[in-house]
N, C-alpha and C. Protein backbone atom coordinates (compact mmCIF):
# COMPACT_ATOMS: atom_id res chain seq x y z
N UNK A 1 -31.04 -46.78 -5.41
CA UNK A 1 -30.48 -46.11 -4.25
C UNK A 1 -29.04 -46.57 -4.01
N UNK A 2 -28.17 -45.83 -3.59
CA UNK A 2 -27.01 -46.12 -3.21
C UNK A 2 -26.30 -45.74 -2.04
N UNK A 3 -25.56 -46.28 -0.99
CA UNK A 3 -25.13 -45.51 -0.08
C UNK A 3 -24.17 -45.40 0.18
N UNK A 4 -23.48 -44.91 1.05
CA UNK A 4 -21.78 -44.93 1.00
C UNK A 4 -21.69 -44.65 2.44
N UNK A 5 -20.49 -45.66 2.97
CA UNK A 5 -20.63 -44.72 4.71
C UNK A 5 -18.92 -45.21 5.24
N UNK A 6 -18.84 -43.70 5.78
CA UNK A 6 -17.18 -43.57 5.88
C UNK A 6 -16.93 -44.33 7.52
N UNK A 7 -16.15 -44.85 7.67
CA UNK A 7 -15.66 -45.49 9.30
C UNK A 7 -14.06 -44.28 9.33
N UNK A 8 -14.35 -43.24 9.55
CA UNK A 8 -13.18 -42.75 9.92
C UNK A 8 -12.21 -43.09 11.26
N UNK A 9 -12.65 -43.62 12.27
CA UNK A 9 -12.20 -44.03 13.50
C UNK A 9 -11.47 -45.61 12.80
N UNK A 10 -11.62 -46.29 12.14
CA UNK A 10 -10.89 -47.26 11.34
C UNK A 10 -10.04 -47.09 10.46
N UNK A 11 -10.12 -46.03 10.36
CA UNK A 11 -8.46 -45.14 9.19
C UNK A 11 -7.02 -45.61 9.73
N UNK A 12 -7.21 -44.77 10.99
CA UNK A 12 -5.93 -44.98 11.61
C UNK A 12 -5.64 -46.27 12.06
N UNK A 13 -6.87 -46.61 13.15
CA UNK A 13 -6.29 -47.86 14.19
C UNK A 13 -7.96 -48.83 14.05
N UNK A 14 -7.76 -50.16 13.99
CA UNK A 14 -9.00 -50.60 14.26
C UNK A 14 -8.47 -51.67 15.01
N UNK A 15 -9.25 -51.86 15.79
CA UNK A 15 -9.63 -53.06 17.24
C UNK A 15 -9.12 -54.23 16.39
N UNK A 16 -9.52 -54.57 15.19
CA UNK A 16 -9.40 -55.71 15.07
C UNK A 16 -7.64 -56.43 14.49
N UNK A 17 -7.17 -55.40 14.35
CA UNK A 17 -5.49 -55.62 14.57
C UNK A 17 -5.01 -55.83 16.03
N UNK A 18 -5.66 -55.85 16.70
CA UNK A 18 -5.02 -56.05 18.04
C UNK A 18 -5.40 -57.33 18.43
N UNK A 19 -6.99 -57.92 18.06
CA UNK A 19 -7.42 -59.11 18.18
C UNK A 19 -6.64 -60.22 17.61
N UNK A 20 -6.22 -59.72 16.17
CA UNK A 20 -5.16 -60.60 15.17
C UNK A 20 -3.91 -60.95 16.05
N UNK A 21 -3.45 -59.59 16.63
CA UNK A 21 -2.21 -59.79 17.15
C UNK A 21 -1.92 -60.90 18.49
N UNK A 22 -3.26 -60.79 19.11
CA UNK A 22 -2.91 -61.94 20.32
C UNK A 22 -3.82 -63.36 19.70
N UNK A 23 -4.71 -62.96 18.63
CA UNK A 23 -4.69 -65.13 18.17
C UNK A 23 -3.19 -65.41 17.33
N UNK A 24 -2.37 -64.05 17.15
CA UNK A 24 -0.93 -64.89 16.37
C UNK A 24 -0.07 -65.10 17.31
N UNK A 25 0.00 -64.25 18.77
CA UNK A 25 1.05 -64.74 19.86
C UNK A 25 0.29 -65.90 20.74
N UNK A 26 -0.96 -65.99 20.70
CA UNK A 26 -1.34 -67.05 20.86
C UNK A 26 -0.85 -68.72 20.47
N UNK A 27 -0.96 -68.68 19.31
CA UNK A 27 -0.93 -69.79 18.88
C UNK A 27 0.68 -69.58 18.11
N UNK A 28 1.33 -68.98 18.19
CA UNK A 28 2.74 -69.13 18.54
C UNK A 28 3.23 -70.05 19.79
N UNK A 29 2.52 -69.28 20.77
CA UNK A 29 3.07 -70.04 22.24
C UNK A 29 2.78 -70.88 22.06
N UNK A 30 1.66 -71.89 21.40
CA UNK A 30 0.84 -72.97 21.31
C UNK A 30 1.83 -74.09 20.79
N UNK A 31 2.14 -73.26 19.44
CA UNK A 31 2.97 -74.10 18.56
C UNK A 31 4.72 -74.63 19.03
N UNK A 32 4.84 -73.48 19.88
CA UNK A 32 6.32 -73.87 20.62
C UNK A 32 5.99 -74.82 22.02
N UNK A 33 4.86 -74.73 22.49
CA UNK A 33 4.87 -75.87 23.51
C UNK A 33 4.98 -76.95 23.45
N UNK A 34 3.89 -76.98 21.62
CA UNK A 34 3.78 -78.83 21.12
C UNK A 34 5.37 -78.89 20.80
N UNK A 35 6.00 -78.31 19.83
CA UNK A 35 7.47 -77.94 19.23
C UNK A 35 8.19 -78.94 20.84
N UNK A 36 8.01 -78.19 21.92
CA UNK A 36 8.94 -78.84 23.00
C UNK A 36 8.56 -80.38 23.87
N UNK A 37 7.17 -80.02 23.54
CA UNK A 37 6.73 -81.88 23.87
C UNK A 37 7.62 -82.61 23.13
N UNK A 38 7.20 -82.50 21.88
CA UNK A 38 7.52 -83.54 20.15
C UNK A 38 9.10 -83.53 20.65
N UNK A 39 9.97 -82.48 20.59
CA UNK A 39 11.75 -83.02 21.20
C UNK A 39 11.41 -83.65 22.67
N UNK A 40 10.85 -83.63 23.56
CA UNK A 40 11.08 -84.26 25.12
C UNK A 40 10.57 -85.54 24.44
N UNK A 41 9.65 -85.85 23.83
CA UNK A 41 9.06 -87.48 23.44
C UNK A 41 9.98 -87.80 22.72
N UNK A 42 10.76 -87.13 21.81
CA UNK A 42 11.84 -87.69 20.91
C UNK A 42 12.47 -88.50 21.65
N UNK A 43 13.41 -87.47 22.36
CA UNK A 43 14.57 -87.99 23.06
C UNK A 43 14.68 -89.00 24.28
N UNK A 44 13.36 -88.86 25.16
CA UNK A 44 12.68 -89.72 25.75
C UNK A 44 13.03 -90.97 25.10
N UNK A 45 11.94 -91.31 24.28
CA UNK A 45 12.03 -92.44 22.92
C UNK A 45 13.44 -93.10 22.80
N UNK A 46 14.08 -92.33 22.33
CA UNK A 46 15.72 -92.05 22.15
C UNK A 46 16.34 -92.94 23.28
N UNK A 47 16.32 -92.70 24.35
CA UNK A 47 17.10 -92.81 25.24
C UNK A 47 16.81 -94.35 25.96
N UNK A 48 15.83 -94.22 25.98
CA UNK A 48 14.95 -95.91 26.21
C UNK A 48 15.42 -96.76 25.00
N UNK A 49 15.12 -96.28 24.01
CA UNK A 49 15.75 -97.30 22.80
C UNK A 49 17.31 -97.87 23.06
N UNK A 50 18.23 -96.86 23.48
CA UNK A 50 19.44 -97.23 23.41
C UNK A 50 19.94 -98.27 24.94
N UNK A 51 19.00 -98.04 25.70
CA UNK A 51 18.79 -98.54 27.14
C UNK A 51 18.63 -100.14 26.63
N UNK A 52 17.39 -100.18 25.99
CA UNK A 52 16.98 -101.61 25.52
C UNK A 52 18.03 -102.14 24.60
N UNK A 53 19.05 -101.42 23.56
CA UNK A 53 20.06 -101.60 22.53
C UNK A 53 20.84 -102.35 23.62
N UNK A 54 21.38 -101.67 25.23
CA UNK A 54 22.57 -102.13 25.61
C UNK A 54 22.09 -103.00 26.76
N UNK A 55 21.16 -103.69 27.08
CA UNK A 55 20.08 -103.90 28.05
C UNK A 55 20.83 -103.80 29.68
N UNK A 56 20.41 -102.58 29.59
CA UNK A 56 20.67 -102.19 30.72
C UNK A 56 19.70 -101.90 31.60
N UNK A 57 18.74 -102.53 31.82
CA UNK A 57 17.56 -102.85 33.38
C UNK A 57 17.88 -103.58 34.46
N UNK A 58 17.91 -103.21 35.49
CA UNK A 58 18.20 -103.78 36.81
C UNK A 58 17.18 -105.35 36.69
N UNK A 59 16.00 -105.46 36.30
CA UNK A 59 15.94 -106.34 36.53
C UNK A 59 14.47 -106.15 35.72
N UNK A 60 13.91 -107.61 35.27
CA UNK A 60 12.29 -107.48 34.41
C UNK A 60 11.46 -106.73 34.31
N UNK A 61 11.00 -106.08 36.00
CA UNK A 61 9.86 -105.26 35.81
C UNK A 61 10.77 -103.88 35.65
N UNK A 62 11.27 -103.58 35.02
CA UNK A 62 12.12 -102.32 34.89
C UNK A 62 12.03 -102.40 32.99
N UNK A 63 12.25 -103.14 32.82
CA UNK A 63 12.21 -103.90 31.18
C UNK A 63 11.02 -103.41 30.85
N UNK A 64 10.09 -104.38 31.18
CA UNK A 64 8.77 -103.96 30.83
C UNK A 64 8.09 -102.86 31.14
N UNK A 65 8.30 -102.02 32.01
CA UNK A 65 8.04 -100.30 32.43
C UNK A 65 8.53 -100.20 31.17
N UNK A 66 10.19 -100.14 30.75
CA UNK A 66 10.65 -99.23 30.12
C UNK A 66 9.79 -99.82 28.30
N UNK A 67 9.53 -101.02 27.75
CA UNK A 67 8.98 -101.21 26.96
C UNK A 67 7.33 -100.56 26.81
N UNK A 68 6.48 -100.83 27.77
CA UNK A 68 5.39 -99.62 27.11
C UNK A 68 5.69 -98.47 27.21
N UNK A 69 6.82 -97.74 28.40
CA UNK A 69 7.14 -96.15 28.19
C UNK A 69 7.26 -96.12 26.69
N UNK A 70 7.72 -97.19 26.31
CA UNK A 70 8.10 -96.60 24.43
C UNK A 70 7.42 -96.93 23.46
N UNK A 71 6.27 -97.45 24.03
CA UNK A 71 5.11 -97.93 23.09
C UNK A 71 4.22 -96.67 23.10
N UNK A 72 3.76 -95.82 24.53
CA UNK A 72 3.63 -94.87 24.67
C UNK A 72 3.99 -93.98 24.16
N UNK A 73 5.48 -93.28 23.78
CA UNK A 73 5.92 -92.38 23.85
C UNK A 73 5.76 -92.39 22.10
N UNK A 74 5.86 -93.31 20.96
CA UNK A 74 5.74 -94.00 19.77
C UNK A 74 4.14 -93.39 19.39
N UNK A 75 3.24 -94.11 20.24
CA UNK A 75 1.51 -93.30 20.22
C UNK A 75 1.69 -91.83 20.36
N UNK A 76 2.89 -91.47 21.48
CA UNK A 76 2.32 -90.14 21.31
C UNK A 76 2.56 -89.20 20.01
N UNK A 77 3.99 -89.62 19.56
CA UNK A 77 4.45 -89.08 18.16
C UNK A 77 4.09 -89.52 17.25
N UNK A 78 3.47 -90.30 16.92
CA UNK A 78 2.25 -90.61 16.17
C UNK A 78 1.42 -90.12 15.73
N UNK A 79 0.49 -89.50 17.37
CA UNK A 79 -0.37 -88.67 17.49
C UNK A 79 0.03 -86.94 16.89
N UNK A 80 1.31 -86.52 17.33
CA UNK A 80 1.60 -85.43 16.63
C UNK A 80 1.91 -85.37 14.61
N UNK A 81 2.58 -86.59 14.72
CA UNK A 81 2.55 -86.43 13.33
C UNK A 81 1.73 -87.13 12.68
N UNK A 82 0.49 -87.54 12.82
CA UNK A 82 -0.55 -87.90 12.37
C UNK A 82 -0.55 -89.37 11.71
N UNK A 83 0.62 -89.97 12.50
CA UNK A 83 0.72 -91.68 11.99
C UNK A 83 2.16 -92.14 11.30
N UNK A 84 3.09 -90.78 10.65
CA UNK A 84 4.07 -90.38 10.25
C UNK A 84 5.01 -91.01 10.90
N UNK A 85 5.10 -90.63 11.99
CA UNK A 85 6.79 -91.27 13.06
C UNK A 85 6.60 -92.65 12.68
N UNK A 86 5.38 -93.57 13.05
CA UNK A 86 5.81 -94.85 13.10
C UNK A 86 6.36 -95.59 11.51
N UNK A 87 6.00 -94.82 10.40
CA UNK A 87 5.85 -95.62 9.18
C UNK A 87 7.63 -95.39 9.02
């Protein structure tokens, strides 16, 4: 036996191009949010580093805030690049 069966309503347009189309603007937006974390943690990072380079803290507990902010901020890019940033 053999059968054959036509989907003519899927010729033109099918549902499932439209589904495609919002998991790809989906996870576009997705990918540009992490994209803008990963530069704010950069530069974050960045900016504390050069703070500690010229030691410029008002006073100890400002030091040590700003030293785990960058132990932190180190885990978090870490976490995006999967262990990468720190090596």
């Amino acid at each position: 036996d053999v059968k054959a069966e036509w989907h003519f309503n899927n010729l033109i347009f099918n549902r499932d191009e439209i589904m495609l189309g919002r998991e790809f603007l989906r996870q576009s937006l997705m990918r540009e949010r992490i994209l803008n974390r990963v530069n704010e943690a950069y530069f974050e990072r960045r900016r504390l580093q050069i703070q500690k380079q010229l030691n410029s803290f008002p006073n100890s507990q400002a030091k040590i805030e700003a030293a785990l902010k960058l132990q932190e901020l180190t885990a978090e890019l870490n976490g995006f690049t999967g262990g990468w940033f720190s090596k």
